[in-house]
PDB file of N, CA and C in Angstrom:
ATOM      1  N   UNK A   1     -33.285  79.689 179.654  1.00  0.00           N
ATOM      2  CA  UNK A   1     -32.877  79.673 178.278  1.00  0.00           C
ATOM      3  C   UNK A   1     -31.888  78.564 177.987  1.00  0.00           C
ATOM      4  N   UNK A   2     -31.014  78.369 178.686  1.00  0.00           N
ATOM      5  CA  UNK A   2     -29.792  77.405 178.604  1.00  0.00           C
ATOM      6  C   UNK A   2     -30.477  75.986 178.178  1.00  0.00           C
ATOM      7  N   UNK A   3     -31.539  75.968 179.471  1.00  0.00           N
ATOM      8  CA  UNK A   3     -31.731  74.705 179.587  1.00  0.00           C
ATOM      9  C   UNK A   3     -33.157  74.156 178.864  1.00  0.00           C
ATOM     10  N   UNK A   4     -33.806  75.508 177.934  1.00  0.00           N
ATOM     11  CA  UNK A   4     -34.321  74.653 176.479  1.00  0.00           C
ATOM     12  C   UNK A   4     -33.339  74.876 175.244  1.00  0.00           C
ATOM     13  N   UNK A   5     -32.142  74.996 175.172  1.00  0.00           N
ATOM     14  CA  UNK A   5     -31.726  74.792 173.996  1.00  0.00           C
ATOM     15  C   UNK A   5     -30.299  73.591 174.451  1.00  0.00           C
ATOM     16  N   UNK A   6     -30.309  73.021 175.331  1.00  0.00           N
ATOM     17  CA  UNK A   6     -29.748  71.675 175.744  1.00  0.00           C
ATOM     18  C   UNK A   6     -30.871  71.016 175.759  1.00  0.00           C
ATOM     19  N   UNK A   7     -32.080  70.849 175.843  1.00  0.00           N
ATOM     20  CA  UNK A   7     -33.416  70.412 175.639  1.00  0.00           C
ATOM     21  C   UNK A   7     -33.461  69.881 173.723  1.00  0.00           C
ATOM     22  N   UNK A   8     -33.479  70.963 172.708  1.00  0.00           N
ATOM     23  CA  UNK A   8     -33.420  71.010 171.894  1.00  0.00           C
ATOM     24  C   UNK A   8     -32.597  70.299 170.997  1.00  0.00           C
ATOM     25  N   UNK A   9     -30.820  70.615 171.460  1.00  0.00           N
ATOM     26  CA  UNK A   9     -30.106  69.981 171.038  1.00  0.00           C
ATOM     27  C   UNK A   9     -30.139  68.118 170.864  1.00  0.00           C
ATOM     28  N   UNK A  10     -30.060  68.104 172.564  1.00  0.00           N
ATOM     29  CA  UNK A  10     -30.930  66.471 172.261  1.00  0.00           C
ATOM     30  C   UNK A  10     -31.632  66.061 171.829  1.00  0.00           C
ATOM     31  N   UNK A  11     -32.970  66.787 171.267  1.00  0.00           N
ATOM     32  CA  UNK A  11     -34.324  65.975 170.537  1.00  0.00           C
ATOM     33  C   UNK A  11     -33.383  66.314 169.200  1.00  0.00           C
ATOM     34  N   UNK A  12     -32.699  67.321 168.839  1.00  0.00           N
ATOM     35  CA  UNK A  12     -31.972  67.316 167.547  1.00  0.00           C
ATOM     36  C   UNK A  12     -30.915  66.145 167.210  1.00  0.00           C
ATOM     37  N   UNK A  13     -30.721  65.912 168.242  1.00  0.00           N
ATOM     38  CA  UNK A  13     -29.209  64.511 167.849  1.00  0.00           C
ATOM     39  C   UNK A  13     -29.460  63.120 168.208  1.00  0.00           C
ATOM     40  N   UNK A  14     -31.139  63.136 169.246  1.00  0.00           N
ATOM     41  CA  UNK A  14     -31.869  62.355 169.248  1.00  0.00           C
ATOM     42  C   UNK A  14     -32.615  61.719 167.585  1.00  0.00           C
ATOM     43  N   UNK A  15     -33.075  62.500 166.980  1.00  0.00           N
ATOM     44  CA  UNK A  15     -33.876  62.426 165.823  1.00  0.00           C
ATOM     45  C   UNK A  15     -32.636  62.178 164.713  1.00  0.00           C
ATOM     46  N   UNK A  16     -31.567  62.641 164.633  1.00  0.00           N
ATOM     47  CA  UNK A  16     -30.217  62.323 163.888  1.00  0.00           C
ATOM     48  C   UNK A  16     -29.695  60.685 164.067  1.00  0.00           C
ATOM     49  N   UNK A  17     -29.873  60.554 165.541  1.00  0.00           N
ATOM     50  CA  UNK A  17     -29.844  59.478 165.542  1.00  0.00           C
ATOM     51  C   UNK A  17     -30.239  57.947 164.994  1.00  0.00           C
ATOM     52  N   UNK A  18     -31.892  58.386 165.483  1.00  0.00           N
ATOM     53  CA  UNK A  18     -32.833  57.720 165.259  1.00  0.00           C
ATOM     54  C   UNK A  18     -32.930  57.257 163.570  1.00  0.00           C
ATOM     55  N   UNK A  19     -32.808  58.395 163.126  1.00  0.00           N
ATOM     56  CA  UNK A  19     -32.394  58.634 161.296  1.00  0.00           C
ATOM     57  C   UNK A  19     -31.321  57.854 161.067  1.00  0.00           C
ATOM     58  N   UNK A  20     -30.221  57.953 161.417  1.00  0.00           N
ATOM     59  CA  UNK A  20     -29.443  56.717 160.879  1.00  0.00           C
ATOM     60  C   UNK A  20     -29.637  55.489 161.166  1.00  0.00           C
ATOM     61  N   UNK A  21     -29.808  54.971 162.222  1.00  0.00           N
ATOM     62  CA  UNK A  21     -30.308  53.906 162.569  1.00  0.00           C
ATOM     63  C   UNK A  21     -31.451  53.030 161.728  1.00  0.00           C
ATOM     64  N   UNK A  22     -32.363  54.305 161.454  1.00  0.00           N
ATOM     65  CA  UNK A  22     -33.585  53.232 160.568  1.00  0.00           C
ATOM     66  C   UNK A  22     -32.517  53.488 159.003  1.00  0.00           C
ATOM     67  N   UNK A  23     -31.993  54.477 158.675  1.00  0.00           N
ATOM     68  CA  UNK A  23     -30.956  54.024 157.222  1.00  0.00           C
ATOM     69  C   UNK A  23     -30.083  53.139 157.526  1.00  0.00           C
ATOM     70  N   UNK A  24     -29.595  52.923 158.117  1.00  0.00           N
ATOM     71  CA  UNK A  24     -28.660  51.619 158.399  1.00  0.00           C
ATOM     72  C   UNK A  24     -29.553  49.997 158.167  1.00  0.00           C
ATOM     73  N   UNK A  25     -30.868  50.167 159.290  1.00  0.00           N
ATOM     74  CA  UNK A  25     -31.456  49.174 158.820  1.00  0.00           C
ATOM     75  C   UNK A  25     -32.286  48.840 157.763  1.00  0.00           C
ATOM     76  N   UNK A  26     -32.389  49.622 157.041  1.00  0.00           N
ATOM     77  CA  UNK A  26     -32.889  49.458 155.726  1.00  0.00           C
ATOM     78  C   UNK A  26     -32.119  49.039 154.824  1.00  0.00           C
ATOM     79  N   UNK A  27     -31.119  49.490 154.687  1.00  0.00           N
ATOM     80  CA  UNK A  27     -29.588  49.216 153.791  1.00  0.00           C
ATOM     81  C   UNK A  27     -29.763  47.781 154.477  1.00  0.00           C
ATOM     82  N   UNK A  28     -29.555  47.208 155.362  1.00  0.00           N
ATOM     83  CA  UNK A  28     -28.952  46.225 155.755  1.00  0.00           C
ATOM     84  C   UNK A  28     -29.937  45.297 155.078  1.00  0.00           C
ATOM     85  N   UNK A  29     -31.463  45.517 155.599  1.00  0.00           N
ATOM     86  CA  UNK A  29     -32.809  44.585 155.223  1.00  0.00           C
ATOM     87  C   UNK A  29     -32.290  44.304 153.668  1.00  0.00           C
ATOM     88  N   UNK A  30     -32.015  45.177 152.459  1.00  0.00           N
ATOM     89  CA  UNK A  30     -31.981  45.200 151.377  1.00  0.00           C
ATOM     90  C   UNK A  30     -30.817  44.278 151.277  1.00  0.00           C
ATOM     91  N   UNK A  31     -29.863  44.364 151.871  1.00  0.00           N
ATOM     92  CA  UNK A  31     -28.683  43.379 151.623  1.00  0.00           C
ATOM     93  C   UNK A  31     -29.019  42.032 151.784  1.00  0.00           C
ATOM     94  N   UNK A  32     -29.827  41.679 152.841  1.00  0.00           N
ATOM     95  CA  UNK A  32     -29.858  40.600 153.727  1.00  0.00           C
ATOM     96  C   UNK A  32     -31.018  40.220 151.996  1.00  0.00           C
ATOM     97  N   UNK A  33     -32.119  41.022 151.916  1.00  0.00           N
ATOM     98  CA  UNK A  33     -32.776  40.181 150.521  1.00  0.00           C
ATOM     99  C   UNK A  33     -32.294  39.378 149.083  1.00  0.00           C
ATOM    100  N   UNK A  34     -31.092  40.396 149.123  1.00  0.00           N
ATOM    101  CA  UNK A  34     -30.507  40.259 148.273  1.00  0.00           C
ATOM    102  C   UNK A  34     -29.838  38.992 148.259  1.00  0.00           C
ATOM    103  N   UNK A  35     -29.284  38.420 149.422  1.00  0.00           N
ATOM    104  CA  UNK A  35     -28.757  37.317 149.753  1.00  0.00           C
ATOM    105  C   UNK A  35     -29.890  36.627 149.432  1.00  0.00           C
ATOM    106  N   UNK A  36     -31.390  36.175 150.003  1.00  0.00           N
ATOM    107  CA  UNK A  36     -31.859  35.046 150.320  1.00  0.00           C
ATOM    108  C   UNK A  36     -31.924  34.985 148.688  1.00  0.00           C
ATOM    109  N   UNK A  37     -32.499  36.337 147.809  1.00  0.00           N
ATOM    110  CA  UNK A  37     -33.006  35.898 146.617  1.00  0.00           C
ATOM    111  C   UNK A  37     -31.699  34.905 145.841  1.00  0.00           C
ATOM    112  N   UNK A  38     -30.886  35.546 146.136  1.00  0.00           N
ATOM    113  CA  UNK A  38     -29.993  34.434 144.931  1.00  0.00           C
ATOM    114  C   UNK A  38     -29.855  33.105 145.891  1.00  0.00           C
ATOM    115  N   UNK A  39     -29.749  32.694 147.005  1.00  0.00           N
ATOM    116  CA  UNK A  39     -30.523  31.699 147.659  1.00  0.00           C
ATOM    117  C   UNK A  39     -31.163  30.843 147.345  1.00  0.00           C
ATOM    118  N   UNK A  40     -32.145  31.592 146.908  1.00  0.00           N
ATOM    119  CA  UNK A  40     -33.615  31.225 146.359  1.00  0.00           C
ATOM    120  C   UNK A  40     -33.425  30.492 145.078  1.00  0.00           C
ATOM    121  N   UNK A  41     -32.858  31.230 144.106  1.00  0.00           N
ATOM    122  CA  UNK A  41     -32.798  31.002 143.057  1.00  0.00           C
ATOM    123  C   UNK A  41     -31.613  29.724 143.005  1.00  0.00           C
ATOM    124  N   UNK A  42     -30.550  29.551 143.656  1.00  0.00           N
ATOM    125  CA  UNK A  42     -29.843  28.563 143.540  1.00  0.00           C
ATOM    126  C   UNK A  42     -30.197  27.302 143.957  1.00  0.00           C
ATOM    127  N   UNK A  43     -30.924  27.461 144.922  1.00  0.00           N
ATOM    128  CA  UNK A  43     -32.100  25.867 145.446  1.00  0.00           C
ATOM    129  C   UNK A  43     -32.781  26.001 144.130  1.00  0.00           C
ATOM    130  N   UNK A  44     -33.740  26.467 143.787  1.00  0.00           N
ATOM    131  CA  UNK A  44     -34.428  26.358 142.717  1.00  0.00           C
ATOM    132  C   UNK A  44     -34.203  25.690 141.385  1.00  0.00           C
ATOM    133  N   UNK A  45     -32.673  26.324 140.984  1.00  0.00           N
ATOM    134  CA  UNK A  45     -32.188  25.659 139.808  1.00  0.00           C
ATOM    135  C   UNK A  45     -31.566  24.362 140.484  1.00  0.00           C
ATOM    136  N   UNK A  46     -31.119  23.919 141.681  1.00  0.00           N
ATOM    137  CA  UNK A  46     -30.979  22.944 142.144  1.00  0.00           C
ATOM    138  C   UNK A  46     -31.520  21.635 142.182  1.00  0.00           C
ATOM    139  N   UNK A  47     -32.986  22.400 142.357  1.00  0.00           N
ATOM    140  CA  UNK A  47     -33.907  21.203 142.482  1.00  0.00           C
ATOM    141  C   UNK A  47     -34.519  20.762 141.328  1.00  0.00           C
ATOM    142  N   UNK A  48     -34.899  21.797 140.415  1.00  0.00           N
ATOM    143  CA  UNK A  48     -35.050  21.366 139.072  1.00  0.00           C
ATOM    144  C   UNK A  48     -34.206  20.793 138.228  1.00  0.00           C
ATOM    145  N   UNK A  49     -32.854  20.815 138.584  1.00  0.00           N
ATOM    146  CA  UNK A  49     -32.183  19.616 138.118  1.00  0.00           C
ATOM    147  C   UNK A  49     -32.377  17.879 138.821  1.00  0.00           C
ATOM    148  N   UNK A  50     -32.670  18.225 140.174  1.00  0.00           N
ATOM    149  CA  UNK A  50     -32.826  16.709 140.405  1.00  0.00           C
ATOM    150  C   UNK A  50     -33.815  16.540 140.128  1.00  0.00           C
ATOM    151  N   UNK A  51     -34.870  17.008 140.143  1.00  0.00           N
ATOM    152  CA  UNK A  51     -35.770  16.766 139.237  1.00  0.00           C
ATOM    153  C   UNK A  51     -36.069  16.094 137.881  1.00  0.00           C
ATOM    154  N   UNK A  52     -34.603  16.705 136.978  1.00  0.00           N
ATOM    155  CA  UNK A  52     -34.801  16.272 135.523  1.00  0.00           C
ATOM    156  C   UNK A  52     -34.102  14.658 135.378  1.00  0.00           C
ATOM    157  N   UNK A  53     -33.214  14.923 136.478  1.00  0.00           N
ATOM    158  CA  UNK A  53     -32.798  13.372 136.373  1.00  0.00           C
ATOM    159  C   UNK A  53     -33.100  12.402 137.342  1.00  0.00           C
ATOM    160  N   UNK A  54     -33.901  12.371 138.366  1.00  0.00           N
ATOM    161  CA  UNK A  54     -34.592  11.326 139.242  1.00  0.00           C
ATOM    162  C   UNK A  54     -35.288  10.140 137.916  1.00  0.00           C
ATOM    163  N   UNK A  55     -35.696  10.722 136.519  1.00  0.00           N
ATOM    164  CA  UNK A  55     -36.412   9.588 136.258  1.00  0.00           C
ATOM    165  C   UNK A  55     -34.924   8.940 135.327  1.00  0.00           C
ATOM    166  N   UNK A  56     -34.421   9.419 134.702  1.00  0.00           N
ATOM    167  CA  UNK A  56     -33.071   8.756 134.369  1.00  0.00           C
ATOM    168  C   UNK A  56     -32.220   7.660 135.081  1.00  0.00           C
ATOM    169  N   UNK A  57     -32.146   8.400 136.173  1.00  0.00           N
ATOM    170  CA  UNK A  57     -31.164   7.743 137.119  1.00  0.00           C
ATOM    171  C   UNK A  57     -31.971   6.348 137.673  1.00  0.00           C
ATOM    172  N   UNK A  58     -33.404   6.642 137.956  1.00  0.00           N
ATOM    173  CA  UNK A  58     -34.233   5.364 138.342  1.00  0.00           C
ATOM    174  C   UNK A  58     -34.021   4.156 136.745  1.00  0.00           C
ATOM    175  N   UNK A  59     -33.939   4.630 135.619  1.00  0.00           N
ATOM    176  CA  UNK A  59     -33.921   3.493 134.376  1.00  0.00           C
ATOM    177  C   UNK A  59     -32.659   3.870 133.800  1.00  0.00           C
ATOM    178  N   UNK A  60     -31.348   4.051 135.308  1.00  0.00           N
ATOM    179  CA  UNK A  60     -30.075   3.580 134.659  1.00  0.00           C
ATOM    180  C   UNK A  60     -29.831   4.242 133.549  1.00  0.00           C
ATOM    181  N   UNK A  61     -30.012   5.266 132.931  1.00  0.00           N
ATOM    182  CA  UNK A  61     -29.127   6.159 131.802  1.00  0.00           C
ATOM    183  C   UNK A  61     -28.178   5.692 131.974  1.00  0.00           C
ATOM    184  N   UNK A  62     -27.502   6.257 130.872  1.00  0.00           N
ATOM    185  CA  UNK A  62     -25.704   6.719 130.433  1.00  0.00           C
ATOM    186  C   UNK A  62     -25.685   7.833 131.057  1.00  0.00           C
ATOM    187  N   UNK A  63     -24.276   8.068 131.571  1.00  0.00           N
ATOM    188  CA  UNK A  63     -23.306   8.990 132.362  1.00  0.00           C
ATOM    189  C   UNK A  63     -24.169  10.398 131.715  1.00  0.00           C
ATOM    190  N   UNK A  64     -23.800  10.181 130.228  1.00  0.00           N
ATOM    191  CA  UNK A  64     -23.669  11.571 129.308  1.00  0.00           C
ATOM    192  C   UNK A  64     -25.513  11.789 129.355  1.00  0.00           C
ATOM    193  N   UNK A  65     -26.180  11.120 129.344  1.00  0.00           N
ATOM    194  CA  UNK A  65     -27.562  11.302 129.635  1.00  0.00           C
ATOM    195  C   UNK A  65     -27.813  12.069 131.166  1.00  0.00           C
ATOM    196  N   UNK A  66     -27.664  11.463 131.774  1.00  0.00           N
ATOM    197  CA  UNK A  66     -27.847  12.345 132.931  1.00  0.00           C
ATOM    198  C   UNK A  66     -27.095  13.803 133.366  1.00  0.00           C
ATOM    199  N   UNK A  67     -26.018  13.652 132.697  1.00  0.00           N
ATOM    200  CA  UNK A  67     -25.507  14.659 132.626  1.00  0.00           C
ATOM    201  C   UNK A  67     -26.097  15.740 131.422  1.00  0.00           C
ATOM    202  N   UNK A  68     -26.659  15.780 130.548  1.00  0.00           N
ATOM    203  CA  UNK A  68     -27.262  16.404 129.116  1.00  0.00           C
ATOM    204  C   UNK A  68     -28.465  17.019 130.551  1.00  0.00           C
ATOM    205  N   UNK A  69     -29.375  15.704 130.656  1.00  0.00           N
ATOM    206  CA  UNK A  69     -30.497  16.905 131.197  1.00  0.00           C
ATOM    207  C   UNK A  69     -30.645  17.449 132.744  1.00  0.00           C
ATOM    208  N   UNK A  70     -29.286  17.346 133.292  1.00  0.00           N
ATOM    209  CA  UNK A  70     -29.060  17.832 134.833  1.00  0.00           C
ATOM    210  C   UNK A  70     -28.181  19.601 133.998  1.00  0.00           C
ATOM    211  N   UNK A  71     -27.423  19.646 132.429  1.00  0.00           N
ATOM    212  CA  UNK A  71     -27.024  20.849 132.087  1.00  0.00           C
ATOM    213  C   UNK A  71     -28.261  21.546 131.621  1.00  0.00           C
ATOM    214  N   UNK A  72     -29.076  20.680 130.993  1.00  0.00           N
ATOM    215  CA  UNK A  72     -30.680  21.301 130.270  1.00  0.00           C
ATOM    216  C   UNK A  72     -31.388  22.173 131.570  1.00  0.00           C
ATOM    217  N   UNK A  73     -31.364  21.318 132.810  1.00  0.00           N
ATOM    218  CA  UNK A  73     -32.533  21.941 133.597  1.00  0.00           C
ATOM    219  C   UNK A  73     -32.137  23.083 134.530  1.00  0.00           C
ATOM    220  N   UNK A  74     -30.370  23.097 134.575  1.00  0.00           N
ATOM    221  CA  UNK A  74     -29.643  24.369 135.213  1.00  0.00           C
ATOM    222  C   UNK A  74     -30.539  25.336 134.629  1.00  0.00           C
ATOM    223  N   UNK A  75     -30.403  25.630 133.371  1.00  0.00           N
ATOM    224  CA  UNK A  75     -30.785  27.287 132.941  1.00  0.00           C
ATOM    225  C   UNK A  75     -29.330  27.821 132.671  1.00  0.00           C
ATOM    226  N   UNK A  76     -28.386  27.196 132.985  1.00  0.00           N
ATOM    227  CA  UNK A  76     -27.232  28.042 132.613  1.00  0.00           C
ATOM    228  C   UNK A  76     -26.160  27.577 131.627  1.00  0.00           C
ATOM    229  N   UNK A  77     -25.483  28.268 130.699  1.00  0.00           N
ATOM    230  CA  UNK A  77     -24.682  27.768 129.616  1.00  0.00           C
ATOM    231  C   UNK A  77     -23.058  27.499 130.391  1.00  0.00           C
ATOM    232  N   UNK A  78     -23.082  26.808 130.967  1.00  0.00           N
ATOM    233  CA  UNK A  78     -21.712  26.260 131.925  1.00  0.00           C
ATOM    234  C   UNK A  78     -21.679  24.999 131.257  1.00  0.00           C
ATOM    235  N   UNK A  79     -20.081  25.148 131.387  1.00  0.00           N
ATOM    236  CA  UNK A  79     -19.470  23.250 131.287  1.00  0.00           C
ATOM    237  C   UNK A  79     -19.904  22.590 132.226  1.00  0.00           C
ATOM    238  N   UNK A  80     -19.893  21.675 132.757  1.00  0.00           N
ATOM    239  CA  UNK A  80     -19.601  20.495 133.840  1.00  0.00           C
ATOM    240  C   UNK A  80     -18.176  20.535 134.214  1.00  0.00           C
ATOM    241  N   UNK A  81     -17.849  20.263 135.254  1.00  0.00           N
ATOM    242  CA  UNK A  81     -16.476  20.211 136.012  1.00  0.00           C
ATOM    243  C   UNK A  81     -16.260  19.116 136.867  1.00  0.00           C
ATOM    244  N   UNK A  82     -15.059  18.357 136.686  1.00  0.00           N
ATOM    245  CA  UNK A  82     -14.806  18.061 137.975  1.00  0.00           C
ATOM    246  C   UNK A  82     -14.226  18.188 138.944  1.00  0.00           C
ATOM    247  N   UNK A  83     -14.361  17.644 140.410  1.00  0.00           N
ATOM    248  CA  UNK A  83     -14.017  18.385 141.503  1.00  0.00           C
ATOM    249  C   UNK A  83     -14.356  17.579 142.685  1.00  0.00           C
ATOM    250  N   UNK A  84     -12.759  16.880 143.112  1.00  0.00           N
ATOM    251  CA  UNK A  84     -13.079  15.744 144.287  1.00  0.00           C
ATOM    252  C   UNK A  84     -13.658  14.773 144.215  1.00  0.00           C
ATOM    253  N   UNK A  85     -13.825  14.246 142.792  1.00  0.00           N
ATOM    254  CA  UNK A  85     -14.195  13.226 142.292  1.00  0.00           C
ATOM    255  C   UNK A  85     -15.705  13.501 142.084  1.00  0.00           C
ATOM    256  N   UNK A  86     -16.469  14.356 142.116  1.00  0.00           N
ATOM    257  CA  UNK A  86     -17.985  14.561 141.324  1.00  0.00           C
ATOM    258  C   UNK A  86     -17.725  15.715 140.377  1.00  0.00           C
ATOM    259  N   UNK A  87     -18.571  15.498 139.168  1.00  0.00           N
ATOM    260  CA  UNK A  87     -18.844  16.101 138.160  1.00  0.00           C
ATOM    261  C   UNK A  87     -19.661  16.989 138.676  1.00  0.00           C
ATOM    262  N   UNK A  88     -19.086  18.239 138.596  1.00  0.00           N
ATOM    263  CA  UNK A  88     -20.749  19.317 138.481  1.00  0.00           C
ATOM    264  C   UNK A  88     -21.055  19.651 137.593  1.00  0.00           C
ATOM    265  N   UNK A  89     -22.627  19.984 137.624  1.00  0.00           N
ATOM    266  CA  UNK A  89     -23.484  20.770 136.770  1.00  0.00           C
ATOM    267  C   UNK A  89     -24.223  21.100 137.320  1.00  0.00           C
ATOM    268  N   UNK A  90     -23.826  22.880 137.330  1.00  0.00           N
ATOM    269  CA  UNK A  90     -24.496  23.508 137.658  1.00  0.00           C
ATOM    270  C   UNK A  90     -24.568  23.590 139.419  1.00  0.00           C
ATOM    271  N   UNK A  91     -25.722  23.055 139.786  1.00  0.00           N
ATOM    272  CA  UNK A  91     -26.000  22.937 141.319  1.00  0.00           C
ATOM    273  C   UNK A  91     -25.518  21.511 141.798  1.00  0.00           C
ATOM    274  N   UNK A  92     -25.637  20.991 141.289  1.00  0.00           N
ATOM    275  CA  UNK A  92     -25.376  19.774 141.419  1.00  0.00           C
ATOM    276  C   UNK A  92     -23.775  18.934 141.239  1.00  0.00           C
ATOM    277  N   UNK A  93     -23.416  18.026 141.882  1.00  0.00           N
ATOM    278  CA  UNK A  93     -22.523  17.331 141.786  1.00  0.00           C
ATOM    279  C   UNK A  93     -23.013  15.558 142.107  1.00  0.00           C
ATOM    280  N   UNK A  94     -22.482  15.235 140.896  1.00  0.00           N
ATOM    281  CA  UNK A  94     -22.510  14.106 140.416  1.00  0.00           C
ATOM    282  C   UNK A  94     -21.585  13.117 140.164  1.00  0.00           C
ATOM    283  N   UNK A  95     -21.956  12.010 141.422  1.00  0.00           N
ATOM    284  CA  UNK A  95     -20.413  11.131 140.917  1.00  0.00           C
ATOM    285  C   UNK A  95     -21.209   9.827 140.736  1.00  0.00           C
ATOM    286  N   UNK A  96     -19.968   9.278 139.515  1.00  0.00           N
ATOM    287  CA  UNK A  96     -20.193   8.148 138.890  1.00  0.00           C
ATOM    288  C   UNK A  96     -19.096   6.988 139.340  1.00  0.00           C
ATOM    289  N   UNK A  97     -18.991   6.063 138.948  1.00  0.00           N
ATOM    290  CA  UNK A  97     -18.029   5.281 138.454  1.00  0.00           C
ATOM    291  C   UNK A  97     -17.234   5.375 137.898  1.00  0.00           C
ATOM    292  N   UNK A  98     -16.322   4.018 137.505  1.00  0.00           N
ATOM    293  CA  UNK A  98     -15.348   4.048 136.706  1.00  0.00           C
ATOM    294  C   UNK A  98     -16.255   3.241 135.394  1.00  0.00           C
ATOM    295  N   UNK A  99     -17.409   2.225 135.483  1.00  0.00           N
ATOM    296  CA  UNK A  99     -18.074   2.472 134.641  1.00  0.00           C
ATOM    297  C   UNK A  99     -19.397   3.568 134.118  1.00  0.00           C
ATOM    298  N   UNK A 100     -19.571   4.417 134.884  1.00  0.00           N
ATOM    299  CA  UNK A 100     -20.021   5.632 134.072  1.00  0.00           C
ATOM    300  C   UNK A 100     -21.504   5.398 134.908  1.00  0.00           C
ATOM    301  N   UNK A 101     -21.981   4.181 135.649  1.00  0.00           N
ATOM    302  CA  UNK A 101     -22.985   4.443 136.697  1.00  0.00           C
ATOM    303  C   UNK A 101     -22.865   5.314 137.314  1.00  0.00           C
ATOM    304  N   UNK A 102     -24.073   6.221 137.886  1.00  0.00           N
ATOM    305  CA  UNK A 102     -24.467   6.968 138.733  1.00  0.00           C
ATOM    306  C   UNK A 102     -24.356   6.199 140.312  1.00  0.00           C
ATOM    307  N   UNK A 103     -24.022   7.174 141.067  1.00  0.00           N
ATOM    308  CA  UNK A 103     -23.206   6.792 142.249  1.00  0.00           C
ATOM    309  C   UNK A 103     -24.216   7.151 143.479  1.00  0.00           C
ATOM    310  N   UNK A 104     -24.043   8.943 143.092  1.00  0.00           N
ATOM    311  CA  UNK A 104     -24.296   9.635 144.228  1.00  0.00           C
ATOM    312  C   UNK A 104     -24.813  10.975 143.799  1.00  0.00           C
ATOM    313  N   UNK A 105     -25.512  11.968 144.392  1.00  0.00           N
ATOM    314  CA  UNK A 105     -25.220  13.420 144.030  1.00  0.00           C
ATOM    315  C   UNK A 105     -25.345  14.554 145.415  1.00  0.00           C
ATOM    316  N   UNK A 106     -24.260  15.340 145.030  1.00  0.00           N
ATOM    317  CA  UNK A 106     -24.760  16.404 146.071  1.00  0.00           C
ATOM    318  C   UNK A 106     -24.834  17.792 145.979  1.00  0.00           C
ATOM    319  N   UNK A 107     -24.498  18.497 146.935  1.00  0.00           N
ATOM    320  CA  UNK A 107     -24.639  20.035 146.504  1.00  0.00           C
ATOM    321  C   UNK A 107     -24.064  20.549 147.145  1.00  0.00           C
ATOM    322  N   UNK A 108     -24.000  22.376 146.564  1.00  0.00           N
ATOM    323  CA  UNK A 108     -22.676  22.884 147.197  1.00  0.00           C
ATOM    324  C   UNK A 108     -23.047  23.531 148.668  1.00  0.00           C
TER     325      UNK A 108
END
């Protein structure tokens, strides 16, 4: 008798176990998605900004031009900032000159 309900107990705290373990990794899987998606989405609006200004920047725009459709292709109603000497928008950081040429761009 003893020794099926020490039998028991273990498949009971065995299976308790086992149960948290797959809730733990599920919680976790869901976290970890959660990360790539906004990930995802920040390359995305990233790239569709260099996107909007690769043809600008190739025929030399104005500062404020490249900057108009690098804020257009974010998707988001943000200022531009600066910061260490590049302008951001959005995903992007953008440095110019002291005459207002396009320099460089990078990301965060």
């Amino acid at each position: 008798m003893n020794t099926s309900k020490t039998k028991i107990l273990a498949l009971i705290t065995m299976l308790v176990g086992s149960n948290l373990w797959w809730a733990y990794r599920t919680l976790d899987n869901g976290v970890t998605l959660t990360y790539i998606e906004d990930s995802l989405e920040h390359t995305a609006r990233g790239f569709n900004q260099a996107i909007a200004i690769i043809p600008l920047v190739a025929q030399q725009a104005s500062q404020q031009e490249i900057v108009n459709a690098a804020k257009t292709a974010s998707e988001l109603d943000i200022e531009p900032f600066e910061k260490e000497g590049y302008l951001w928008v959005g995903e992007l950081g953008l440095k110019f000159d002291a005459a207002g040429k396009f320099v460089a761009v990078v990301t965060q």
